[in-house]
N, C-alpha and C. Protein backbone atom coordinates (compact mmCIF):
# COMPACT_ATOMS: atom_id res chain seq x y z
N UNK A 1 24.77 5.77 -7.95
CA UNK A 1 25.67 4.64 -7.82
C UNK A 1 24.83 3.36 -7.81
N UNK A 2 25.24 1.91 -8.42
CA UNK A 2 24.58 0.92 -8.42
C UNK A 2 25.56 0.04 -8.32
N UNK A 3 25.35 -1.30 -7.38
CA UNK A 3 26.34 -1.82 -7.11
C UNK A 3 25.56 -2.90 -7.41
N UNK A 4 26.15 -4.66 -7.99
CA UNK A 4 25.64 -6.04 -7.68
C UNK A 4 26.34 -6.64 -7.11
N UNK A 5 25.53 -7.49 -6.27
CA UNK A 5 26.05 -8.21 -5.44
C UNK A 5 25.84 -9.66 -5.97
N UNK A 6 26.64 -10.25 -5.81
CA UNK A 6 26.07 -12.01 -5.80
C UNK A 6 26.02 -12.57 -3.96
N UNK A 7 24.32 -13.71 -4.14
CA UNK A 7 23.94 -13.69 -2.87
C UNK A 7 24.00 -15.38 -2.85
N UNK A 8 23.43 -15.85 -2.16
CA UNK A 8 23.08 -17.29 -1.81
C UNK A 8 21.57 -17.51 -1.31
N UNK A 9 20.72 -16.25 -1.43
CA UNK A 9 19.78 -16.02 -0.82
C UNK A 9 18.49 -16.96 -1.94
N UNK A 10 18.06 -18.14 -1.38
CA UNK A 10 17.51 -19.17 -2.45
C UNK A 10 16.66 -19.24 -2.85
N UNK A 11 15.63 -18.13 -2.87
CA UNK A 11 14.25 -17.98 -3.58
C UNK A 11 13.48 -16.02 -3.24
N UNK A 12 12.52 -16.23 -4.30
CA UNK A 12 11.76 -14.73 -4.52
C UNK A 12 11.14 -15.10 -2.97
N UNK A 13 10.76 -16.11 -2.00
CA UNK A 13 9.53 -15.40 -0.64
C UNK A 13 10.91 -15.36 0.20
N UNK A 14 11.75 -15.94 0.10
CA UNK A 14 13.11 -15.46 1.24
C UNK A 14 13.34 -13.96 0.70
N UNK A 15 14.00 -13.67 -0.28
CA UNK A 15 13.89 -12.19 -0.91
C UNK A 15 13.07 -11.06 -0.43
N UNK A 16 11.94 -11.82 -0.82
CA UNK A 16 10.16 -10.56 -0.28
C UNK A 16 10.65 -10.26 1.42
N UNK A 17 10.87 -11.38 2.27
CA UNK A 17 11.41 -11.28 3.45
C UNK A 17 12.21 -9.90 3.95
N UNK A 18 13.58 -10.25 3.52
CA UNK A 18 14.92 -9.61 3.61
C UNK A 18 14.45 -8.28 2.85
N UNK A 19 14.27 -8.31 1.75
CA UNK A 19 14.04 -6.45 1.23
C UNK A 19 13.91 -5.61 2.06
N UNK A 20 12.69 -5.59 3.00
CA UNK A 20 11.99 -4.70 3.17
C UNK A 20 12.85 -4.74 4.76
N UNK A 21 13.11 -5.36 5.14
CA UNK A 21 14.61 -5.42 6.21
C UNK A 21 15.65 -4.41 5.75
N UNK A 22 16.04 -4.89 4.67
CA UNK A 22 17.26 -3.57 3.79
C UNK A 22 16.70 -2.15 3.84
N UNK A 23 15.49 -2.22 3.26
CA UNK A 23 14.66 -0.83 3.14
C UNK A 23 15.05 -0.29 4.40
N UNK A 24 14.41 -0.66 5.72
CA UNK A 24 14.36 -0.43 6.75
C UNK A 24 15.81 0.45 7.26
N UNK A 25 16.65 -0.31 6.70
CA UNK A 25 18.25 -0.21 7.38
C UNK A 25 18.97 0.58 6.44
N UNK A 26 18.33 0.76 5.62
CA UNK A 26 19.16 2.06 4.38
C UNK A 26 18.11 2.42 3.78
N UNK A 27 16.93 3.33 4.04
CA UNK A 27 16.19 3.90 3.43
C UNK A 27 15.94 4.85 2.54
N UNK A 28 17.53 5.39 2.17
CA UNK A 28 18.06 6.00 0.64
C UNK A 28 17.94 5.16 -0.18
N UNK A 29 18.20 3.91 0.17
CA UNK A 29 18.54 2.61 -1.36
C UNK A 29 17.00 2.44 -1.55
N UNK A 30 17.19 1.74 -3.10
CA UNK A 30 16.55 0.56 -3.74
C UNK A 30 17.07 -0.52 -3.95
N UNK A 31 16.43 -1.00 -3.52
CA UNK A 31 16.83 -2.66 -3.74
C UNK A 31 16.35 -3.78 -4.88
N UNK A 32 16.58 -4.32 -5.68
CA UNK A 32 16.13 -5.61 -6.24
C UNK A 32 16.66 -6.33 -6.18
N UNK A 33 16.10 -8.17 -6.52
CA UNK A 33 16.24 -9.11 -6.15
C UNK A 33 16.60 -10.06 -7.65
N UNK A 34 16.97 -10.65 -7.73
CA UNK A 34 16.86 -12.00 -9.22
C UNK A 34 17.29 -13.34 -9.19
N UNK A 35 16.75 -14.13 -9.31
CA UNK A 35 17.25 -15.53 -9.51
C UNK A 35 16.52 -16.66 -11.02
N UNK A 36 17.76 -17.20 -11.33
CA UNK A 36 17.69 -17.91 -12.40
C UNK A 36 17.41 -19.16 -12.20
N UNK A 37 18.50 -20.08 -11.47
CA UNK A 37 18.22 -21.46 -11.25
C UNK A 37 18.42 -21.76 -9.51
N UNK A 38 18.07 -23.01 -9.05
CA UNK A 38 18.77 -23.28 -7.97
C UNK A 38 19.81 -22.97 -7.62
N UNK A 39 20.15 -22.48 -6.39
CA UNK A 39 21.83 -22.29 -5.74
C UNK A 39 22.24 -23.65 -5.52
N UNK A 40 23.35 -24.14 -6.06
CA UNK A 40 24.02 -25.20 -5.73
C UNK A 40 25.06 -25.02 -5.35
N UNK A 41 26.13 -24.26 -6.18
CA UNK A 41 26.86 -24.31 -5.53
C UNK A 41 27.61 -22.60 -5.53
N UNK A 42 27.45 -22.17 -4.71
CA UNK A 42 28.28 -20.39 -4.59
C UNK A 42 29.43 -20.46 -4.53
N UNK A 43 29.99 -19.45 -5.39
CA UNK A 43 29.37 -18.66 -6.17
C UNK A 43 29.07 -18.54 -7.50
N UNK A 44 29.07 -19.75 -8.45
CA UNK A 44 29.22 -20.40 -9.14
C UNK A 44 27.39 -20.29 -9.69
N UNK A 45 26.86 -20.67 -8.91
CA UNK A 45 25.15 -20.75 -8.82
C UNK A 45 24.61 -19.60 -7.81
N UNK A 46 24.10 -18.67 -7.91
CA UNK A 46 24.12 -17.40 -6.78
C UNK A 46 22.53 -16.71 -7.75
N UNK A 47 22.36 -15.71 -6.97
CA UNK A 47 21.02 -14.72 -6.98
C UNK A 47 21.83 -13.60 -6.47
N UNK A 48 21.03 -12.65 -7.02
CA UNK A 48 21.47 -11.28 -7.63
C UNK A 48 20.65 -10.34 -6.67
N UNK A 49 21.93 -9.57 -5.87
CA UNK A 49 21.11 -8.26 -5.49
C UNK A 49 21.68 -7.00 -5.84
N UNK A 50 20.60 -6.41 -6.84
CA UNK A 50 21.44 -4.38 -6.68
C UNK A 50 20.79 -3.69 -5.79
N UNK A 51 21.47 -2.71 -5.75
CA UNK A 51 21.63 -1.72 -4.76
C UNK A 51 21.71 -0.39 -5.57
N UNK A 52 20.69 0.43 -5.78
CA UNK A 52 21.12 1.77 -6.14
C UNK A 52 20.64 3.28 -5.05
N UNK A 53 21.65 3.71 -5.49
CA UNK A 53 20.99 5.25 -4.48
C UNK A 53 22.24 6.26 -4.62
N UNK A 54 22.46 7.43 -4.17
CA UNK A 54 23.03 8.39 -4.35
C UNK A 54 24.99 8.18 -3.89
N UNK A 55 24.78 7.43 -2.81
CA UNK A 55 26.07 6.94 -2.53
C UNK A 55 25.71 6.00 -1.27
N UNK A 56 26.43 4.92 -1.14
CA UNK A 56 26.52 4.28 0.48
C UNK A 56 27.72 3.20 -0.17
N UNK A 57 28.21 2.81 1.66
CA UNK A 57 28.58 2.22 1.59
C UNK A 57 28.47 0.89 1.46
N UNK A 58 29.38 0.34 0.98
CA UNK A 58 29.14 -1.15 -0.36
C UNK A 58 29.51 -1.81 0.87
N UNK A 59 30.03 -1.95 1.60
CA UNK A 59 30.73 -3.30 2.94
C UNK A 59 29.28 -3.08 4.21
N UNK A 60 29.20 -2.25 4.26
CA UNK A 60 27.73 -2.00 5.06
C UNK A 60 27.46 -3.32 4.46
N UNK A 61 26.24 -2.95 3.37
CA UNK A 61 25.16 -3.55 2.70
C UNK A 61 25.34 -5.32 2.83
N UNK A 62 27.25 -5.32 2.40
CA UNK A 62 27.55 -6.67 2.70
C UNK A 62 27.10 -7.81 4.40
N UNK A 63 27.59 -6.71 5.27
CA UNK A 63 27.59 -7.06 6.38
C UNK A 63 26.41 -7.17 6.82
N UNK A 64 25.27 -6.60 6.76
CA UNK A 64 24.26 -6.93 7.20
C UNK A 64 23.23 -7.58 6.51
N UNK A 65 23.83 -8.12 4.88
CA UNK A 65 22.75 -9.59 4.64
C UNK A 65 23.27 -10.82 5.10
N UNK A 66 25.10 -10.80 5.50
CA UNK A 66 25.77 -12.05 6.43
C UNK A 66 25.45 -11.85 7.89
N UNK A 67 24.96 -10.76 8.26
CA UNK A 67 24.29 -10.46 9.93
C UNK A 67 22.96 -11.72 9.75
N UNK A 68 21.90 -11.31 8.27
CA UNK A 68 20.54 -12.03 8.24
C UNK A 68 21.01 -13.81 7.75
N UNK A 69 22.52 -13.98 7.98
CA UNK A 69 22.77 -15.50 7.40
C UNK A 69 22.86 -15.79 6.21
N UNK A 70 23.38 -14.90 5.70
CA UNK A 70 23.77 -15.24 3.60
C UNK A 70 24.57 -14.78 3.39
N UNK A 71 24.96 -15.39 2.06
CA UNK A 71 26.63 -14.63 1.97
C UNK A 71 26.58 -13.73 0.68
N UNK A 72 27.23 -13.03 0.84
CA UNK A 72 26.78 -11.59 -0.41
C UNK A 72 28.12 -11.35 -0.54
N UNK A 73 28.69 -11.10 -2.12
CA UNK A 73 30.14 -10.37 -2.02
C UNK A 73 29.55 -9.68 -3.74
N UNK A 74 30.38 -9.00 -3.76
CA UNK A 74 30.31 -7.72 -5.08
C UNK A 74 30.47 -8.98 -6.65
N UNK A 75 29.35 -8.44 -7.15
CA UNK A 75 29.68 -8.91 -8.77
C UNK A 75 30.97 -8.68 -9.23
N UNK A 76 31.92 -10.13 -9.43
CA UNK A 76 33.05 -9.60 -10.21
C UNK A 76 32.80 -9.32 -12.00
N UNK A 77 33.50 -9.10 -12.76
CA UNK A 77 33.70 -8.81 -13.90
C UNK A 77 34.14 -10.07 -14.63
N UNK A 78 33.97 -11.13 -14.55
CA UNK A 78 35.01 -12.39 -15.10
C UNK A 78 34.38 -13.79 -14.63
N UNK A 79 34.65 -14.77 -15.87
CA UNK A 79 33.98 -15.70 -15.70
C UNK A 79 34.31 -17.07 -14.45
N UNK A 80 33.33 -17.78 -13.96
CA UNK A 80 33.26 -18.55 -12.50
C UNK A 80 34.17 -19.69 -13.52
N UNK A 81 35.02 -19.91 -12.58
CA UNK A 81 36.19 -21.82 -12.99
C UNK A 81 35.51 -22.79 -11.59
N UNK A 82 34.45 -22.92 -11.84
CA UNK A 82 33.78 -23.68 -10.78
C UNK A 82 33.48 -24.93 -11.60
């Protein structure tokens, strides 16, 4: 299973941070990280986290990068009217 998330999380050394936090707290998953431009404005402007592994739960994963202060919700399918 592989899930994306869109994050607010604003650079690769905040990222390097938080990963290995995730690791820690779901040590079935893999995690990666991506960002294109500045976050300006979410979710409109956002950084990218997947999640793959055999199964977990997707609201977990949510809740505990808004536990670390960011906001994470599931990649929709359809384009931002921002």
């Amino acid at each position: 299973m592989i899930e994306v998330y869109t994050t607010n999380i604003p650079s690769e050394n905040t990222a390097n941070c938080i990963l290995p936090n995730l690791k820690n707290n779901f040590p079935n998953l893999e995690f990666s990280y991506d960002i294109e431009n500045q976050i300006i404005n979410y979710p409109c402007t956002h950084s990218i986290l997947r999640v793959e592994g055999e199964s977990f739960n997707v609201e977990k994963v949510m809740f505990y990068i808004h536990k670390l202060g960011f906001r994470c919700d599931v990649l929709e399918d359809k384009p931002c009217k921002c």
